[in-house]
Protein backbone atom coordinates (compact mmCIF):
# COMPACT_ATOMS: atom_id res chain seq x y z
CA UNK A 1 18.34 -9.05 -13.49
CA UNK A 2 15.69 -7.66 -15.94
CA UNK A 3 17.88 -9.30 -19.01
CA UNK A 4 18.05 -12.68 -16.95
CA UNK A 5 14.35 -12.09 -16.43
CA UNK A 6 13.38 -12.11 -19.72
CA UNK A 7 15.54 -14.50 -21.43
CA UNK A 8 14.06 -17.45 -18.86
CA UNK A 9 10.67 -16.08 -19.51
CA UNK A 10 11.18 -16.12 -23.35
CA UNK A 11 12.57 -19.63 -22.81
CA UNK A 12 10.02 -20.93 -20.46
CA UNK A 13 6.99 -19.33 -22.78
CA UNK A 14 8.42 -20.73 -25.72
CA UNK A 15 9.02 -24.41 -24.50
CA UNK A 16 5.41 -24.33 -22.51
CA UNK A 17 2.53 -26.09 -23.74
CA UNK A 18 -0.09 -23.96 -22.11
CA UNK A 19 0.04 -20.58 -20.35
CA UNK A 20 -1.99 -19.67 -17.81
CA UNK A 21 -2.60 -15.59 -17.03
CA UNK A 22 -5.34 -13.62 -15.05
CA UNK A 23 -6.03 -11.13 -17.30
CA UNK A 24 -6.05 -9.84 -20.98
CA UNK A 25 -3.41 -7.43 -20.14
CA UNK A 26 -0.82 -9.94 -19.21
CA UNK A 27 -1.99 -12.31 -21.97
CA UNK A 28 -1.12 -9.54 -24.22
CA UNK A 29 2.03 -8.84 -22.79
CA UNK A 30 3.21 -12.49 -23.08
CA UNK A 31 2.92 -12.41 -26.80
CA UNK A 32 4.50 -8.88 -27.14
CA UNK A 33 7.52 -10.27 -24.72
CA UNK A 34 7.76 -13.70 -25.51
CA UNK A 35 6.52 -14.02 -29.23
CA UNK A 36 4.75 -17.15 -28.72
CA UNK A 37 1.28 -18.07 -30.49
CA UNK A 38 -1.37 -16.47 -28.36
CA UNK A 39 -3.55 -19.42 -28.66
CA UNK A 40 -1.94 -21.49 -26.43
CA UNK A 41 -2.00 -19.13 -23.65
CA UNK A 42 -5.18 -19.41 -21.32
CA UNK A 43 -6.92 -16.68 -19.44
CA UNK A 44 -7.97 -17.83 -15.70
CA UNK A 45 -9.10 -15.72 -12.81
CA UNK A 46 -7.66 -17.15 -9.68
CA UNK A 47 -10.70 -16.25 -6.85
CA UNK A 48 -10.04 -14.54 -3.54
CA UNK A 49 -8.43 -17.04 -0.34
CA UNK A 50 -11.18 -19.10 0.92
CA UNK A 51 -11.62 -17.45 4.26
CA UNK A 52 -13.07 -14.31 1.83
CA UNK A 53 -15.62 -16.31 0.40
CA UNK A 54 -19.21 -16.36 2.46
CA UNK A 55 -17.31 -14.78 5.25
CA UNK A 56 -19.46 -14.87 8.51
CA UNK A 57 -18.48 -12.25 10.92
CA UNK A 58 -19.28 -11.74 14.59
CA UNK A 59 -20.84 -8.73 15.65
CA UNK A 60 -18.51 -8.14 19.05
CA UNK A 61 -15.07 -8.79 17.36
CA UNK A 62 -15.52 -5.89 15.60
CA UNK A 63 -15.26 -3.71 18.75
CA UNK A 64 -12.34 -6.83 19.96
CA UNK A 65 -10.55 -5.81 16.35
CA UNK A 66 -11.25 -1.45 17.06
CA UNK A 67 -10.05 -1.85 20.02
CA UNK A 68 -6.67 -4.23 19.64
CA UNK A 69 -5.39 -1.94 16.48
CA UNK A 70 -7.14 1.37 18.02
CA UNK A 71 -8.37 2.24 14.82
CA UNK A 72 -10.73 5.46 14.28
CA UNK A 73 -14.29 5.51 13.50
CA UNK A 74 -13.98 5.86 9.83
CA UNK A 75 -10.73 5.35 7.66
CA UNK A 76 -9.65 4.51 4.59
CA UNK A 77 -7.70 1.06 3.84
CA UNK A 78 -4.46 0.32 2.12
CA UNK A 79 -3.40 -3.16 2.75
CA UNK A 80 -0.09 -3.54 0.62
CA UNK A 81 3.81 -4.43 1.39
CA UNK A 82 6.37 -1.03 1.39
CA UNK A 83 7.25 -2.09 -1.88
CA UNK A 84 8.20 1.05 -4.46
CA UNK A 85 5.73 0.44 -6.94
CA UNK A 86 2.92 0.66 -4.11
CA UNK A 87 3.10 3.99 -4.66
CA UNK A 88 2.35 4.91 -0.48
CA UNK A 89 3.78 8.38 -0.91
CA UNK A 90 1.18 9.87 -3.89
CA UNK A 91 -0.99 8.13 -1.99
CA UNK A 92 -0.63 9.94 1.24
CA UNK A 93 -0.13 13.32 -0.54
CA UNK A 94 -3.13 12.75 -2.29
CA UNK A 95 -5.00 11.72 1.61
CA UNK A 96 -3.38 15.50 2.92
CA UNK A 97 -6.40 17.12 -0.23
CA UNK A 98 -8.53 14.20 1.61
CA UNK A 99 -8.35 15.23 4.92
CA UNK A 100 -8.84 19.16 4.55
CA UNK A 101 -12.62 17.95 3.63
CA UNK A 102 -13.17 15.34 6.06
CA UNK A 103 -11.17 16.17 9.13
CA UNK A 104 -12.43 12.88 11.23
CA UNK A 105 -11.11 10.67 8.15
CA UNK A 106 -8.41 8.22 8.67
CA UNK A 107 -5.59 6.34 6.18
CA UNK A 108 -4.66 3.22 7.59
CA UNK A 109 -2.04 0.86 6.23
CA UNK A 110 -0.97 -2.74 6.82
CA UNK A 111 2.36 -4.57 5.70
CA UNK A 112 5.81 -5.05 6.38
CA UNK A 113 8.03 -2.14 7.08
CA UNK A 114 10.72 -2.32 4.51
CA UNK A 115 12.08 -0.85 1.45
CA UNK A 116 10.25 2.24 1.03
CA UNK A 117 8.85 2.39 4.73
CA UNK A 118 11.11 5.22 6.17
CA UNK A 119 10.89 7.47 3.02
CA UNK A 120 6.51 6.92 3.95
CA UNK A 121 6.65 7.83 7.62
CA UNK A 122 9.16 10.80 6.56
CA UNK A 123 6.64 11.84 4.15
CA UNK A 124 3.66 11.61 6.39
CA UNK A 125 5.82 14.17 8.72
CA UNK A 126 6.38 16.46 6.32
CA UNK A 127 2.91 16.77 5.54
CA UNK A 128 1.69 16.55 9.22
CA UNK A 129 -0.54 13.54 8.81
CA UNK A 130 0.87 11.88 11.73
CA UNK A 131 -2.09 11.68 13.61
CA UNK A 132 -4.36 10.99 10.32
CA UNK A 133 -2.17 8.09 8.55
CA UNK A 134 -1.12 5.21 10.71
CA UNK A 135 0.90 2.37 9.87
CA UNK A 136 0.10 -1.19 12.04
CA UNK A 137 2.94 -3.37 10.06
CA UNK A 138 1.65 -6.88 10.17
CA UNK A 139 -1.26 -7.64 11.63
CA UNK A 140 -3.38 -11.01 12.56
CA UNK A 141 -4.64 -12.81 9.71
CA UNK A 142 -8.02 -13.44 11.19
CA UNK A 143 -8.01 -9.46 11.81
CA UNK A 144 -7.63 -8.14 8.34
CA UNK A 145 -11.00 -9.47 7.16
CA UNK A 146 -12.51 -6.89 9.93
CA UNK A 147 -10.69 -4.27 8.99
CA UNK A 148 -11.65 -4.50 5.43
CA UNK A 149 -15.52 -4.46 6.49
CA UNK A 150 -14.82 -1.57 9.35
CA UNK A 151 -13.48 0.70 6.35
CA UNK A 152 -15.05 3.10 4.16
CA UNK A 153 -13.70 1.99 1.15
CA UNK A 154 -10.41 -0.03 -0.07
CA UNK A 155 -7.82 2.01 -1.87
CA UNK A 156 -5.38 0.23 -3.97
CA UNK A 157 -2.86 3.42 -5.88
CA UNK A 158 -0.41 0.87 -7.13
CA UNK A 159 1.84 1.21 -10.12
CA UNK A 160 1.95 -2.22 -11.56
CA UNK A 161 0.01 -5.35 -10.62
CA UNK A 162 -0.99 -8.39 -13.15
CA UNK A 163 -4.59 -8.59 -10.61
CA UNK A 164 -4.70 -7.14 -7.00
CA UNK A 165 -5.77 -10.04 -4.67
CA UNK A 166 -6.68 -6.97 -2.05
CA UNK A 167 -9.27 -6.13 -4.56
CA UNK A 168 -11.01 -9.47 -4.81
CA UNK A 169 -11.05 -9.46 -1.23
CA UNK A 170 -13.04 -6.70 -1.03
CA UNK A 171 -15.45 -7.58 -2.97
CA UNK A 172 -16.16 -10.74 -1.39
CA UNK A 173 -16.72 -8.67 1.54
CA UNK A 174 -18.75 -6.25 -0.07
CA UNK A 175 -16.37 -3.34 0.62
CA UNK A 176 -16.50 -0.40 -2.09
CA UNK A 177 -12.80 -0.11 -4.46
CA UNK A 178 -10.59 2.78 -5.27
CA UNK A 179 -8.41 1.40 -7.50
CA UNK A 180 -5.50 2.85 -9.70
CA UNK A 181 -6.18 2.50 -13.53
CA UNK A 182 -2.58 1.04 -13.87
CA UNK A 183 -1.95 -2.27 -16.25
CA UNK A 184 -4.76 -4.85 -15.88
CA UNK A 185 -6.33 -3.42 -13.32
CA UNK A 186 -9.08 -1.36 -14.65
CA UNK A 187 -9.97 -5.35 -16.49
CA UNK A 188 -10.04 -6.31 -13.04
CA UNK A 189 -12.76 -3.47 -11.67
CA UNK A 190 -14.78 -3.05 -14.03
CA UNK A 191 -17.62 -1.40 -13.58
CA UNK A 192 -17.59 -2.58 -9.64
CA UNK A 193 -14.98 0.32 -8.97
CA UNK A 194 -13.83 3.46 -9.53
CA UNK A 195 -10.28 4.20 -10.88
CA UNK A 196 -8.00 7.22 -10.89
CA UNK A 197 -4.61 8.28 -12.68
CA UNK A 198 -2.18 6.71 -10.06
CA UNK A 199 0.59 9.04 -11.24
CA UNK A 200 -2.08 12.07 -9.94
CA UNK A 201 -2.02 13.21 -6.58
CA UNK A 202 -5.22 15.43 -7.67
CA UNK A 203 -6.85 12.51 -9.41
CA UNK A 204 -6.54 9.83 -6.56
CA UNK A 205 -7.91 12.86 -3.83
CA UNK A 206 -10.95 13.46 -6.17
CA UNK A 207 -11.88 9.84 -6.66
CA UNK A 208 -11.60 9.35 -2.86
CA UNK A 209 -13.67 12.20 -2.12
CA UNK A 210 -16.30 10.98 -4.82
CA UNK A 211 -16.94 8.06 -2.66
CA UNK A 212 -16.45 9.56 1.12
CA UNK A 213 -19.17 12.44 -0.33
CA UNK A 214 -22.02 10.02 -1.50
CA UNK A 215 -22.42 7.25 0.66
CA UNK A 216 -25.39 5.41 -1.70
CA UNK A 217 -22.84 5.69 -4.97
CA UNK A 218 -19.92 3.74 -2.53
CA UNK A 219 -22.59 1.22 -1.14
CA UNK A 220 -24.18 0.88 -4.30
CA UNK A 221 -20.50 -0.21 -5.93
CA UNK A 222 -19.72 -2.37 -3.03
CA UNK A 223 -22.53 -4.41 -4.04
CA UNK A 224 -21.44 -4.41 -7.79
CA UNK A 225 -17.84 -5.95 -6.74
CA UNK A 226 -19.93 -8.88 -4.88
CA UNK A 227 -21.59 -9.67 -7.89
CA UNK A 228 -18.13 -9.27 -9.87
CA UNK A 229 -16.79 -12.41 -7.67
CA UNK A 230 -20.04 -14.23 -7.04
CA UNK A 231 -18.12 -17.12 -9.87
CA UNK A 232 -14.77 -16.67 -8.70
CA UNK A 233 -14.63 -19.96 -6.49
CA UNK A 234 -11.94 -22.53 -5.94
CA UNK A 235 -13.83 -25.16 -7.63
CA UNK A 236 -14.50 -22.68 -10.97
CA UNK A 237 -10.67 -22.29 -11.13
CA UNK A 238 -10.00 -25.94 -10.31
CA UNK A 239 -12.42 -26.92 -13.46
CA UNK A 240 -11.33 -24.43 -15.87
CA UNK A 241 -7.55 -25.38 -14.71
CA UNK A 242 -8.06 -29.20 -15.47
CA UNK A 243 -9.72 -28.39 -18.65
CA UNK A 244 -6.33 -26.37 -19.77
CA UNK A 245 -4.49 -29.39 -18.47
């Protein structure tokens, strides 16, 4: 599969006209990879979903939302498929340091139950987190937006992304990141973040304690990843898009 990958990609790159990428990382990757001319190959942010952008909540569907997931007072969010590379399982070792400092913290995750789901929940077992780290599966699209703003703080420990549309969402909602330092990622955060060593259990718990310790340094980045998307609208990508075509 990975040799069937890359000979279409090397083909398709090759034959392209333009390329369009999200980040410097990936742009940099296509040339290693592909060997095509760099200059042909464009950089474009794509912004968060619409319903992100200016969301307006209501004030009583947050207790509606609490109350239909039963979620705790304060958690932690991890909205991400059981995919491998999601890397749930450092994660959750990493939320067992976590907890031992803040006892009423939660971890709750989102997404389908596949793949690398059982191997998670057998995990959480093992390290007694049952009633710490709970898993809803799916849940409403017209929910999640709540649950991002009801969090402390997003955490995103994957392995390999090109950009993390989770983290985009956040920051239109003005919700502090914990992102992993993996690939283009840290190009993504910037400055509106703060990244660990996804590959370090020890690393991840410190970062997440960093922000669960010092409430004014979380708000204060929350803000930061606002301003980091304040540009990032359909109608930027739909100009800069037309202007590639």
């Amino acid at each position: 599969e990975n040799v069937l990958r890359w000979l279409v990609n090397r083909a398709l790159a090759r034959s392209a006209d333009k390329i369009v990428c999200e980040s410097n990382f990936v742009k940099n990757d296509i040339v290693k990879f592909t060997g095509v001319n760099e200059v042909k190959i464009n950089i474009i942010q794509s912004p968060p979903p619409e319903i992100f952008l200016n969301y307006k909540f209501e004030e009583n569907q947050f207790n509606v939302v609490r109350k239909k997931y039963n979620l705790p007072e304060n958690f932690v969010f991890y909205p991400a498929q059981c995919w491998f590379h999601k890397n749930h399982i450092k994660l959750v070792e990493a939320f067992e340091i976590v907890s031992k400092k803040f006892n009423d913290v939660h971890l709750i995750l989102t997404g389908e139950k596949f793949y690398n789901y059982n191997n998670l929940i057998e995990r959480i077992d093992e390290l007694d987190l049952k009633d710490k780290v709970r898993h809803l599966g799916f849940i409403d699209y017209e929910d999640l937006s709540y649950l991002y703003k009801m969090s402390k703080f997003l955490v995103i420990p994957t392995l390999f992304e090109s950009v993390s549309i989770p983290i985009y969402e956040a920051f239109a909602l003005e919700v502090a990141v914990c992102s992993s330092n993996a690939v283009a990622l840290p190009e993504q955060v910037g400055d509106a973040g703060i990244t660990f060593n996804p590959n370090d259990v020890n690393d991840i718990a410190n970062k997440m304690i960093m922000y669960l310790s010092d409430d004014s340094f979380r708000n204060e980045k929350s803000k930061l990843g606002l301003e980091r998307v304040k540009g990032f609208n359909h109608e930027s990508y739909r100009t800069k898009l037309l202007k590639v075509l």
